[in-house]
C-alpha atoms as a PDB file:
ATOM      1  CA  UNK A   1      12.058  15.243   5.908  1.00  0.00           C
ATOM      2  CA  UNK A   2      13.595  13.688   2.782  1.00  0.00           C
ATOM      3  CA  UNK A   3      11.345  11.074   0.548  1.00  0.00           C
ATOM      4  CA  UNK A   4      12.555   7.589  -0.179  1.00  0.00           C
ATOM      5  CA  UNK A   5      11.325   5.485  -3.045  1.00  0.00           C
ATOM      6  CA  UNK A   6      10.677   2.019  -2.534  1.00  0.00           C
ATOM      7  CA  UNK A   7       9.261  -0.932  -4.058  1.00  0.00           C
ATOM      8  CA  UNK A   8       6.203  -2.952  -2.540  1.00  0.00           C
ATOM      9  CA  UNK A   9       7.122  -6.578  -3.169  1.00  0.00           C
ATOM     10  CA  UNK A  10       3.439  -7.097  -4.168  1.00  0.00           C
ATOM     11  CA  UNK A  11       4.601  -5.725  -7.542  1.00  0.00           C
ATOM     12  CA  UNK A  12       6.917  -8.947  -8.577  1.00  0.00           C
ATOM     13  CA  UNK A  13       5.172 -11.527  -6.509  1.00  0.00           C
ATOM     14  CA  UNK A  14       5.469 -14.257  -9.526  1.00  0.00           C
ATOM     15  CA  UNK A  15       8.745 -13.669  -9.856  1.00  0.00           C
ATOM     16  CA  UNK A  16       9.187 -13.789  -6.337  1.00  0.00           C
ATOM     17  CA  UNK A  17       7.704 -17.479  -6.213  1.00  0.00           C
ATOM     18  CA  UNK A  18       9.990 -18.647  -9.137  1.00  0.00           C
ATOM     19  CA  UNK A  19      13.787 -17.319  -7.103  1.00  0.00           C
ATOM     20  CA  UNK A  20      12.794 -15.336  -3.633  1.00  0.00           C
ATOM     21  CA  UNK A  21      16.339 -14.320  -2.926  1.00  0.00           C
ATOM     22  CA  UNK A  22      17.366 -13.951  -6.838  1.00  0.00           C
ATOM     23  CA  UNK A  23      14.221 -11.800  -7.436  1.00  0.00           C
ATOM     24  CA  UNK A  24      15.321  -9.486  -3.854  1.00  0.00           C
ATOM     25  CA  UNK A  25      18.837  -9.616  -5.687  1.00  0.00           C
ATOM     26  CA  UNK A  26      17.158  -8.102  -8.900  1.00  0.00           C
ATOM     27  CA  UNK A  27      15.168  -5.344  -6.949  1.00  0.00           C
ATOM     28  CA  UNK A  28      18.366  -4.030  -5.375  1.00  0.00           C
ATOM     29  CA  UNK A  29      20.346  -4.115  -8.514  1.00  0.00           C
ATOM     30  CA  UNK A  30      17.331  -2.232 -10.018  1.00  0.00           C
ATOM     31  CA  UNK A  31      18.127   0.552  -7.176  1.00  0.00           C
ATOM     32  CA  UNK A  32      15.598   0.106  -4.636  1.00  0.00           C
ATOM     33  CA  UNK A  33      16.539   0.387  -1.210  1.00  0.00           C
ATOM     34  CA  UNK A  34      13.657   0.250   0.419  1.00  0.00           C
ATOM     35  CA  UNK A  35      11.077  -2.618   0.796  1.00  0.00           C
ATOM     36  CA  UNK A  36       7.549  -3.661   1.671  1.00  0.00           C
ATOM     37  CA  UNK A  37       6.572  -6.829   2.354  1.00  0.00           C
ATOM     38  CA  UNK A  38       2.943  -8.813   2.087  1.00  0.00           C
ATOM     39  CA  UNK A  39       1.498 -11.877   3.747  1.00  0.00           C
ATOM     40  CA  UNK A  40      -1.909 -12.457   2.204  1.00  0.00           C
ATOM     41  CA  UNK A  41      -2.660 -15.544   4.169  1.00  0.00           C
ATOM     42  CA  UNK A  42      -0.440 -15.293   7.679  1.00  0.00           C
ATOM     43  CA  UNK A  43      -3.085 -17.579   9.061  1.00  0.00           C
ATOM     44  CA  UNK A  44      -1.047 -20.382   7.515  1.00  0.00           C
ATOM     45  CA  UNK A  45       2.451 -19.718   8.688  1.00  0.00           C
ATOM     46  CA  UNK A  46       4.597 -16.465   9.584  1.00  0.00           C
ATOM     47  CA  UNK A  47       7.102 -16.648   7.348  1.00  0.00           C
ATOM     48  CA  UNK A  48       8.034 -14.985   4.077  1.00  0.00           C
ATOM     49  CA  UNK A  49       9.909 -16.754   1.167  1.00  0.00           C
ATOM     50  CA  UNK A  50       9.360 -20.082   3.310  1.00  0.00           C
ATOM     51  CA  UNK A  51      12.229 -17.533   5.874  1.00  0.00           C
ATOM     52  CA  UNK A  52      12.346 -17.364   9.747  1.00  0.00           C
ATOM     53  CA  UNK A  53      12.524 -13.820  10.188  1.00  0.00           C
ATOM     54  CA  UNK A  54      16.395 -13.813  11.138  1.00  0.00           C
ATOM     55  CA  UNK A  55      17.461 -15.835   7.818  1.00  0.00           C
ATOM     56  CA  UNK A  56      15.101 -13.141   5.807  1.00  0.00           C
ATOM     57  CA  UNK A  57      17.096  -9.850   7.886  1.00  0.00           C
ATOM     58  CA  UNK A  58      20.571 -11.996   6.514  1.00  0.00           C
ATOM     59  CA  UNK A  59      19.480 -12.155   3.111  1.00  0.00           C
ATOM     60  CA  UNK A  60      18.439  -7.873   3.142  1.00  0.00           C
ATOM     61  CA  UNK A  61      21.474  -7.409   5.016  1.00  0.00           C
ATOM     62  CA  UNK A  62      23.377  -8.837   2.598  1.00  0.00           C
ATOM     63  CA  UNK A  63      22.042  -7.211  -0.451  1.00  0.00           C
ATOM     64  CA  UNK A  64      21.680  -3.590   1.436  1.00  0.00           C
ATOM     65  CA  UNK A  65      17.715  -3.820   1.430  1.00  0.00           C
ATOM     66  CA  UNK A  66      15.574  -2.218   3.768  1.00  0.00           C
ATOM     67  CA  UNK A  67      12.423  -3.699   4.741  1.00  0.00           C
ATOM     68  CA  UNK A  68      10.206  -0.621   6.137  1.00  0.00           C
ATOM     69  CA  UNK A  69       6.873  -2.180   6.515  1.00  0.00           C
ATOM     70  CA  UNK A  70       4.607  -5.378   5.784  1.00  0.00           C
ATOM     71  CA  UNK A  71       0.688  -6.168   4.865  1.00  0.00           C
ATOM     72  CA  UNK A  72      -0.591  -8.634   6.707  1.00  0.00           C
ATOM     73  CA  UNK A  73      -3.909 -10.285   6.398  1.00  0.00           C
ATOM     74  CA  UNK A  74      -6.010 -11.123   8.322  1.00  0.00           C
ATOM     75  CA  UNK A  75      -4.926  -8.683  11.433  1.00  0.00           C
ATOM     76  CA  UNK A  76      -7.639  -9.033  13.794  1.00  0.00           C
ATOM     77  CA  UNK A  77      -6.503 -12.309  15.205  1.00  0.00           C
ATOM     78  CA  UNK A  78      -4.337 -11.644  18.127  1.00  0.00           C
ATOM     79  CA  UNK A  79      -2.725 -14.048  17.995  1.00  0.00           C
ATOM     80  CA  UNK A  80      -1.750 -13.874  14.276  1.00  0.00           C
ATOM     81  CA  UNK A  81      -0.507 -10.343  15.147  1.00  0.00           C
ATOM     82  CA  UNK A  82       1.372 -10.987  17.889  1.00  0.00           C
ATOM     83  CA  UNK A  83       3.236 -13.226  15.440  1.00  0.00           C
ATOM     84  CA  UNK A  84       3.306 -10.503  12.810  1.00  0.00           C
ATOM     85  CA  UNK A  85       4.746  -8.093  15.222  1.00  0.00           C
ATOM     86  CA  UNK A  86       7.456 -10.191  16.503  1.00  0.00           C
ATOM     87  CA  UNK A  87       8.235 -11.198  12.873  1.00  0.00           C
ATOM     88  CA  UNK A  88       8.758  -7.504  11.486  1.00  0.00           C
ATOM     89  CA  UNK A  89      10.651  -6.140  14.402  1.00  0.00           C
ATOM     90  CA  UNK A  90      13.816  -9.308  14.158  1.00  0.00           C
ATOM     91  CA  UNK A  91      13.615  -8.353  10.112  1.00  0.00           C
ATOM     92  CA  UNK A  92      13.906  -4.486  11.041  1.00  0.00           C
ATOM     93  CA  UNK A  93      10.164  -3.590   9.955  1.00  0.00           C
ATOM     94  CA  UNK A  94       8.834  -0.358  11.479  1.00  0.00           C
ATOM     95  CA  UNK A  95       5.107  -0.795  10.389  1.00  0.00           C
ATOM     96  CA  UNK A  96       2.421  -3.205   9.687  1.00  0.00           C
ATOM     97  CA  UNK A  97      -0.339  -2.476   7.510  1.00  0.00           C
ATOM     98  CA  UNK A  98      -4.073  -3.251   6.316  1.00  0.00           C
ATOM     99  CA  UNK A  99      -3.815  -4.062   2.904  1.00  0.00           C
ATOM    100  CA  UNK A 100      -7.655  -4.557   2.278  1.00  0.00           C
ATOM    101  CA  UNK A 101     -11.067  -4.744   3.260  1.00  0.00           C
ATOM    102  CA  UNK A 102     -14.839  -4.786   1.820  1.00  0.00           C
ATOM    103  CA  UNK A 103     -17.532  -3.337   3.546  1.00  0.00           C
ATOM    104  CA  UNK A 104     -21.643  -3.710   3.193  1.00  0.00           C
ATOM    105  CA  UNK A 105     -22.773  -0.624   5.904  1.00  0.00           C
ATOM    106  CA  UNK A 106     -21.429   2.662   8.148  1.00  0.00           C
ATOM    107  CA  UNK A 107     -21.495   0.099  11.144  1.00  0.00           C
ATOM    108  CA  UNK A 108     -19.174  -2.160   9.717  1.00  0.00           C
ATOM    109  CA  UNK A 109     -17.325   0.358   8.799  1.00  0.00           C
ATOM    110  CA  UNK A 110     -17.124   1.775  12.739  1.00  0.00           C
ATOM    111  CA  UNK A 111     -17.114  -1.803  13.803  1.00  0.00           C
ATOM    112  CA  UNK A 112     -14.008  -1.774  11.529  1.00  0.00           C
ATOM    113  CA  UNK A 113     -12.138   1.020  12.741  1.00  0.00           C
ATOM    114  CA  UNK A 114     -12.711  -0.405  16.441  1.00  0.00           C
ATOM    115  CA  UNK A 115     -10.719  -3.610  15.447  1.00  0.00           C
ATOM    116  CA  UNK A 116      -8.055  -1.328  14.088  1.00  0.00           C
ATOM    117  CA  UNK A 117      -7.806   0.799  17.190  1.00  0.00           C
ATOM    118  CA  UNK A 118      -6.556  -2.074  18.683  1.00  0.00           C
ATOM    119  CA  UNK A 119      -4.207  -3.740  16.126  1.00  0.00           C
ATOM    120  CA  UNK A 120      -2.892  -0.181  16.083  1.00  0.00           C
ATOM    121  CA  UNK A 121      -2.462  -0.301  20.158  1.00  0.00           C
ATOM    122  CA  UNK A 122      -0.321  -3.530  19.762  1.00  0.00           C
ATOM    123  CA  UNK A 123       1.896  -2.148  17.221  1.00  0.00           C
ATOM    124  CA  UNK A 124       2.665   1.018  18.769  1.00  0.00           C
ATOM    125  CA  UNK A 125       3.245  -0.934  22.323  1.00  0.00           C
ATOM    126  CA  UNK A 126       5.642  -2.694  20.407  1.00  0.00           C
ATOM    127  CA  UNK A 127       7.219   0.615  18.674  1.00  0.00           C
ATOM    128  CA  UNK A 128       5.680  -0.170  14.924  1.00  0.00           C
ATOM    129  CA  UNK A 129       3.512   2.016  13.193  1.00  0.00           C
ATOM    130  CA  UNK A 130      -0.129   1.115  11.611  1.00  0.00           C
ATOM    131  CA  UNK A 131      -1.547   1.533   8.623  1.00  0.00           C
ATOM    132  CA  UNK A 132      -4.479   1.573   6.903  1.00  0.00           C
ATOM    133  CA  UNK A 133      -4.047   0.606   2.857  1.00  0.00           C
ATOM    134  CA  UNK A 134      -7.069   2.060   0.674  1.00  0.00           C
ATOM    135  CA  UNK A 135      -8.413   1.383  -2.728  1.00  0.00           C
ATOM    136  CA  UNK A 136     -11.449   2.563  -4.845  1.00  0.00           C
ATOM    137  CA  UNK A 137     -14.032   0.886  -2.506  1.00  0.00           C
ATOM    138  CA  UNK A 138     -13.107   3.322   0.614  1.00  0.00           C
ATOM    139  CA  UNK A 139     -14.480   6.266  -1.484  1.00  0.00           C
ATOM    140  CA  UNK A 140     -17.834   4.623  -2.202  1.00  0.00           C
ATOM    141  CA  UNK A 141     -19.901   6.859   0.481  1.00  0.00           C
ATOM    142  CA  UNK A 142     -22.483   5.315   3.515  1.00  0.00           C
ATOM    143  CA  UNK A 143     -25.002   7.748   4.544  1.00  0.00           C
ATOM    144  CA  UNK A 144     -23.455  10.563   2.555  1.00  0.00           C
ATOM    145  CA  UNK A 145     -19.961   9.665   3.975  1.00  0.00           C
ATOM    146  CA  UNK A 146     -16.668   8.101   2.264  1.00  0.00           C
ATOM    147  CA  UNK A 147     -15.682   4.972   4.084  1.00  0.00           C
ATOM    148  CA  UNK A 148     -12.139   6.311   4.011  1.00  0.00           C
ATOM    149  CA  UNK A 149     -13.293   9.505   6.445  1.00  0.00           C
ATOM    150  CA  UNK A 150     -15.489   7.280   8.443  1.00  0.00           C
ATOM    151  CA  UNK A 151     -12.304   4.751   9.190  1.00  0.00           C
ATOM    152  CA  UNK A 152     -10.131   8.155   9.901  1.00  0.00           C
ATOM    153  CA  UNK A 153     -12.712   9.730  12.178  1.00  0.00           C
ATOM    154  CA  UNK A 154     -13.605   6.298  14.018  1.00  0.00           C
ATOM    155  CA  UNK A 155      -9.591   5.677  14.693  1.00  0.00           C
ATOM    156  CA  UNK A 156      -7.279   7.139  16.811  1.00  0.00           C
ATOM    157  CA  UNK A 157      -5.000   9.581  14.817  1.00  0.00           C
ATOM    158  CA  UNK A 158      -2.109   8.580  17.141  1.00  0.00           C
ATOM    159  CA  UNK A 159      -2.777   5.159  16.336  1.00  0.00           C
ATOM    160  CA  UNK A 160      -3.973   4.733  12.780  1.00  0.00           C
ATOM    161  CA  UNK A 161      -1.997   6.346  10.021  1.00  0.00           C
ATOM    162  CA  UNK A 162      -3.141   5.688   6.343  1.00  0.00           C
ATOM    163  CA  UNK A 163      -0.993   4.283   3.716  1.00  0.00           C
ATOM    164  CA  UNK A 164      -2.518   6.214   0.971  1.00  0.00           C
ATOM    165  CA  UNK A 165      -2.745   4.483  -2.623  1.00  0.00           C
ATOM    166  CA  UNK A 166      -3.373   7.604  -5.336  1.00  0.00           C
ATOM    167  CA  UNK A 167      -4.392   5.103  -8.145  1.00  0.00           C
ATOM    168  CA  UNK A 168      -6.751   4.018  -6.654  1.00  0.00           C
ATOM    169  CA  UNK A 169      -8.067   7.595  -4.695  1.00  0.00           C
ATOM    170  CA  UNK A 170      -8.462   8.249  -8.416  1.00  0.00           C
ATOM    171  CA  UNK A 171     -10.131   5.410  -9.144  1.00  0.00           C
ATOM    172  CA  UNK A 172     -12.157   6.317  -6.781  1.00  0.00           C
ATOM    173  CA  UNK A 173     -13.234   9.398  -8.149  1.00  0.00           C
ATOM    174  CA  UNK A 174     -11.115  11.511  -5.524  1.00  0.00           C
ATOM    175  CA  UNK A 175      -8.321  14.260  -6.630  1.00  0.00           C
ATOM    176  CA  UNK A 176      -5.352  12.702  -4.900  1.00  0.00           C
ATOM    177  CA  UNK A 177      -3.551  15.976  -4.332  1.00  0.00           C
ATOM    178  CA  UNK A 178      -6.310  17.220  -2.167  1.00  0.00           C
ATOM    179  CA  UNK A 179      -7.019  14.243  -0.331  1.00  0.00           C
ATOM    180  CA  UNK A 180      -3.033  14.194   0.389  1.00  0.00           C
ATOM    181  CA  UNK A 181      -3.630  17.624   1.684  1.00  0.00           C
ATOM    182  CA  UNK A 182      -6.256  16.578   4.127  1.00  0.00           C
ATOM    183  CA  UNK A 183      -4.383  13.458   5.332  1.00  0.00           C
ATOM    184  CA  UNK A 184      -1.602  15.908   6.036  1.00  0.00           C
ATOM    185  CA  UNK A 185       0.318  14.348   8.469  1.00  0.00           C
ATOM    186  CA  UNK A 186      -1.384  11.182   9.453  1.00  0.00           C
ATOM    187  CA  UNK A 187       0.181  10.054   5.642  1.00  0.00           C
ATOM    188  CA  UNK A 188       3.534   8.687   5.946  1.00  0.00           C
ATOM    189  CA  UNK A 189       3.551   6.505   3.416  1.00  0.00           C
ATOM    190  CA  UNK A 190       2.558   6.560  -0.082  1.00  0.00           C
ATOM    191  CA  UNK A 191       1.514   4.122  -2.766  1.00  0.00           C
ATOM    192  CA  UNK A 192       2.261   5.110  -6.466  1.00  0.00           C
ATOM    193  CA  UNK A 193       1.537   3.454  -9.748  1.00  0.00           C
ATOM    194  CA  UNK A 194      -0.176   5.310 -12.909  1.00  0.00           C
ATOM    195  CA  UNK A 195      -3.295   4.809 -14.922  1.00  0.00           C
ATOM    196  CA  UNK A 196      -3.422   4.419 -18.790  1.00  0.00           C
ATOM    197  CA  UNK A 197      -4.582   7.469 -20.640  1.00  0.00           C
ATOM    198  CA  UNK A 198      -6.692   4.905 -22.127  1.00  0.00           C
ATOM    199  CA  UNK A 199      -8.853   4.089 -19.287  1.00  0.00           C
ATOM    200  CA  UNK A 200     -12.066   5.272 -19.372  1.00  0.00           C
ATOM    201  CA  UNK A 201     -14.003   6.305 -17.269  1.00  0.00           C
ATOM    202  CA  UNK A 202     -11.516   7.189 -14.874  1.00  0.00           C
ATOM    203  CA  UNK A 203     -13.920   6.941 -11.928  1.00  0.00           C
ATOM    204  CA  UNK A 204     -15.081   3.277 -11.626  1.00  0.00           C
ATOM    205  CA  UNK A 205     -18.267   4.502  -9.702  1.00  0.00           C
ATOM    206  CA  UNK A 206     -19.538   6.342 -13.214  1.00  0.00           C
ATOM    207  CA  UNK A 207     -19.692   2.532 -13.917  1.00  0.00           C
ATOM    208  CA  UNK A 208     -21.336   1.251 -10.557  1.00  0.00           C
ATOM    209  CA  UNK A 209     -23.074   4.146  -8.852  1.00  0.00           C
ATOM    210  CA  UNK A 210     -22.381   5.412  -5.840  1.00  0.00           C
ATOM    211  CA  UNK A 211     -24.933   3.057  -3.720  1.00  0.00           C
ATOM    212  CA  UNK A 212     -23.558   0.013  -5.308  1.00  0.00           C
ATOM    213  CA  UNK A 213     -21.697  -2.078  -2.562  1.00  0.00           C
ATOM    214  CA  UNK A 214     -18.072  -3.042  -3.711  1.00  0.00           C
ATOM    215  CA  UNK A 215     -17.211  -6.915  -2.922  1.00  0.00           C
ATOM    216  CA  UNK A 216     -14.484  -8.650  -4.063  1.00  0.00           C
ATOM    217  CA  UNK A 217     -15.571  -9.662  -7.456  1.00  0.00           C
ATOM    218  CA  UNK A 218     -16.620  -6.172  -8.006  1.00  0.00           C
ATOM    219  CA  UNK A 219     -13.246  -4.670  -7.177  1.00  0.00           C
ATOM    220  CA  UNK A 220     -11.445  -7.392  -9.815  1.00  0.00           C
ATOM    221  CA  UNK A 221     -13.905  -6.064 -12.510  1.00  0.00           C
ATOM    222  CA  UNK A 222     -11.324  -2.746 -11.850  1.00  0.00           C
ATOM    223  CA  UNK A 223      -8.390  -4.739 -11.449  1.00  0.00           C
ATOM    224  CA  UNK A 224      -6.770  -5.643 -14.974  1.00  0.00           C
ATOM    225  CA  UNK A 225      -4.067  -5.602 -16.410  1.00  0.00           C
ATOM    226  CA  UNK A 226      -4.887  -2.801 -19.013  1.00  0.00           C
ATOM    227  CA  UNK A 227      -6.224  -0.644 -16.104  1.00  0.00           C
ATOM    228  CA  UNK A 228      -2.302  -0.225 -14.834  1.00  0.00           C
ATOM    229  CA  UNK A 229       0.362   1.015 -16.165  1.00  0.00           C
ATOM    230  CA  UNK A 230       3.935   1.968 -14.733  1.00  0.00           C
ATOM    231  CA  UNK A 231       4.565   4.977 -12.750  1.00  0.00           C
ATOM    232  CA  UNK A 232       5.251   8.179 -15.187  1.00  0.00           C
ATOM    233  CA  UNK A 233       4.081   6.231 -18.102  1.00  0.00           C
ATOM    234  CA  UNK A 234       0.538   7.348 -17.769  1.00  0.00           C
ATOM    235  CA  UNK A 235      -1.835   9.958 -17.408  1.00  0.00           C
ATOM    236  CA  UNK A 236      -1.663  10.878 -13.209  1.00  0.00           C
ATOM    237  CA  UNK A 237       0.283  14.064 -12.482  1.00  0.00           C
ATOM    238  CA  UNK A 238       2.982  12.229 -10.156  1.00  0.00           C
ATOM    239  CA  UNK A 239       5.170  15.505 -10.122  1.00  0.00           C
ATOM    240  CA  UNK A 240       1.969  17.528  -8.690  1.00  0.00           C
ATOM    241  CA  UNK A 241       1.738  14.417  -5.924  1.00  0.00           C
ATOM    242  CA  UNK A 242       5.383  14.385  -4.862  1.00  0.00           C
ATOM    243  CA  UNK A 243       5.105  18.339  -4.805  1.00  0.00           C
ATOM    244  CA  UNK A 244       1.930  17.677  -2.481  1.00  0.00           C
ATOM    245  CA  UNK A 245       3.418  15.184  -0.218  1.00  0.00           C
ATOM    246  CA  UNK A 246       6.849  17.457   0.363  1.00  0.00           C
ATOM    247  CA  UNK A 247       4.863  20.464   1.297  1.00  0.00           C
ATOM    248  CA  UNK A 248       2.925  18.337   3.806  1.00  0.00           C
ATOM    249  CA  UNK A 249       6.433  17.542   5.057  1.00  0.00           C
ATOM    250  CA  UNK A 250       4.883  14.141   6.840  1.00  0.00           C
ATOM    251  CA  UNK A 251       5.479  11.066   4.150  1.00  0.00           C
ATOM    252  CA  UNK A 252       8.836   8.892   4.681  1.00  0.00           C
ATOM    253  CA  UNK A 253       8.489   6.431   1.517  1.00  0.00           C
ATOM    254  CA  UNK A 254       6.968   6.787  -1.835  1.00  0.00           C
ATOM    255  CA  UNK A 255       6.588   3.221  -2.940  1.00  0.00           C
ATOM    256  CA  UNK A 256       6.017   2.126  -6.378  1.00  0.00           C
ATOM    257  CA  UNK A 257       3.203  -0.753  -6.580  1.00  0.00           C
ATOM    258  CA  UNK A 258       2.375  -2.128  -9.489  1.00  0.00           C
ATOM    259  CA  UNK A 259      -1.014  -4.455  -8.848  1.00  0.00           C
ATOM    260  CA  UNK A 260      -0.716  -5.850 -12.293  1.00  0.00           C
ATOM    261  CA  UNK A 261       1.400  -5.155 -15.359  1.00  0.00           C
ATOM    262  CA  UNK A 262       1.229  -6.587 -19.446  1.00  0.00           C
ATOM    263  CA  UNK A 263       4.846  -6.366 -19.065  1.00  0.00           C
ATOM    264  CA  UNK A 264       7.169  -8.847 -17.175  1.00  0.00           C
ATOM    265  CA  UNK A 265       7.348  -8.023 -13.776  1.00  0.00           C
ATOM    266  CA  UNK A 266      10.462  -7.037 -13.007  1.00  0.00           C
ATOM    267  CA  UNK A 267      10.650  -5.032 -16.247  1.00  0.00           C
ATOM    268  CA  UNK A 268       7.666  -2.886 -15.166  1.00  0.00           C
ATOM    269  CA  UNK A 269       9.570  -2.385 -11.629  1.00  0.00           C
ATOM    270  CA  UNK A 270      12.127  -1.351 -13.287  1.00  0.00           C
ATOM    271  CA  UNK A 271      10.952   1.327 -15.443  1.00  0.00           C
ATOM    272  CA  UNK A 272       9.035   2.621 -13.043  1.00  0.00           C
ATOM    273  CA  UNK A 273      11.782   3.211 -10.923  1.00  0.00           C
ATOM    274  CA  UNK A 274      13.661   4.752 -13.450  1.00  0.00           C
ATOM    275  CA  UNK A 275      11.201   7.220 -14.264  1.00  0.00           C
ATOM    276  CA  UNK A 276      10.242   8.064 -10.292  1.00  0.00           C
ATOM    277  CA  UNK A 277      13.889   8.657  -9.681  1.00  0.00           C
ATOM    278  CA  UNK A 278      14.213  11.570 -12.488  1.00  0.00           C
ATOM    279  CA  UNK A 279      10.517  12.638 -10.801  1.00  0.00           C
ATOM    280  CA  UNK A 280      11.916  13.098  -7.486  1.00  0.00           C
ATOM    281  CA  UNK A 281      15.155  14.514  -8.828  1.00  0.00           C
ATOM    282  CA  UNK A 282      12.903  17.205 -10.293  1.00  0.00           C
END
């Protein structure tokens, strides 16, 4: 199976405010093909760039954009997912994902992965995938156990499929080559950015111990602009990870997301693109 680069949208999200449709226009000029969308609060409304889902399939149409999958938060209203469902499939989506989450215990952890069983059972009777989106805070451990392997084992395999972020495996004090490699094929899709060869340490739990329960504010004490930088430009073997992920034979997309950049947004995009193209050319 081939891998495709994309671009999650979460990477030029100001821009996107300023010109929706003229930042899209950018992104595929840049030479991204593939999309992924984000709705942070679809309690509010389901739409995206203020778009009913059949103007927003137009305006890819038109500008040969793909959208492959979407975050959505929160997921474990039905109702907001039955929305979120019917919303991806009329734009062409073929996945929804879990972009986020915070946890205090193992039970809420299970408890978690219960709720995602059956987000996961709505998607797939609807033919989407689901995904579940990690960051540093899913390798914290409960009872001697990552949160990440306590979501995977309390899921359904056939159901849940992880969107796996390698920044922030790192991050997380976790080798993301041989994490890949026991994800095997449940990964299909694949977040990429890079991390400064400044950043130190490179583990954020040498900072907060490993009992130390990540909340929100503690995760945006690791989520600065001088902690990012664009993919290829930093210090994460990215040629070792595409290696990893083509052996595996499972991932579809490698998507460049950029949480945060000191650069403009679509400028950072942009050279990350350039430099993942020559990666996977390799």
């Amino acid at each position: 199976m081939s891998l495709e680069l994309g671009l999650q949208l979460f990477s030029v999200r100001d821009e996107l405010e300023k010109d929706f449709v003229g930042t899209l226009q950018k992104v595929a000029e840049i030479g991204y093909k593939n999309v992924e969308f984000f709705i942070h609060d679809a309690s509010k409304e389901m739409k995206i760039g203020g778009m009913e889902a059949s103007e927003l399939r137009e305006v890819l149409d038109n500008l040969g954009l793909k959208a492959v999958s979407m975050h959505v938060n929160p997921l474990t209203d039905e109702d907001i997912l039955e929305k979120a469902i019917q919303y991806n499939l009329e734009i062409g989506s073929s996945g929804i994902g879990c972009s986020i989450a915070f946890f205090n215990n193992k039970q809420e952890v299970v408890d978690f992965a219960k709720a995602l069983n059956k987000c996961a059972q709505m998607c797939k009777d609807n033919g989407l995938d689901f995904y579940y989106h990690n960051h540093f805070q899913e390798f914290q451990k409960f009872k001697g156990e990552y949160v990440l392997d306590i979501l995977l084992e309390n899921t359904d395999e056939n159901l849940v499929k992880a969107e796996f972020d390698t920044y922030w495996a790192l991050r997380g004090g976790i080798d993301p080559v041989e994490y890949l490699k026991k994800l095997g094929s449940r990964c299909d899709l694949v977040h990429q950015k890079d991390l400064p060869a400044t950043a130190n340490p490179v583990n954020a739990f040498e900072v907060l111990g490993e009992e130390k329960e990540i909340d929100f504010d503690a995760f945006i004490d690791f989520s600065k602009p001088e902690y990012f930088t664009e993919a290829g430009e930093g210090s994460m073997d990215i040629k070792s990870i595409i290696e990893t992920i083509r052996q595996i034979g499972a991932a579809k997309y490698i998507f460049v997301e950029q949480d945060l950049t000191t650069k403009n947004q679509l400028e950072s995009v942009e050279i990350s693109y350039k430099n993942m193209i020559q990666l996977l050319e390799a």
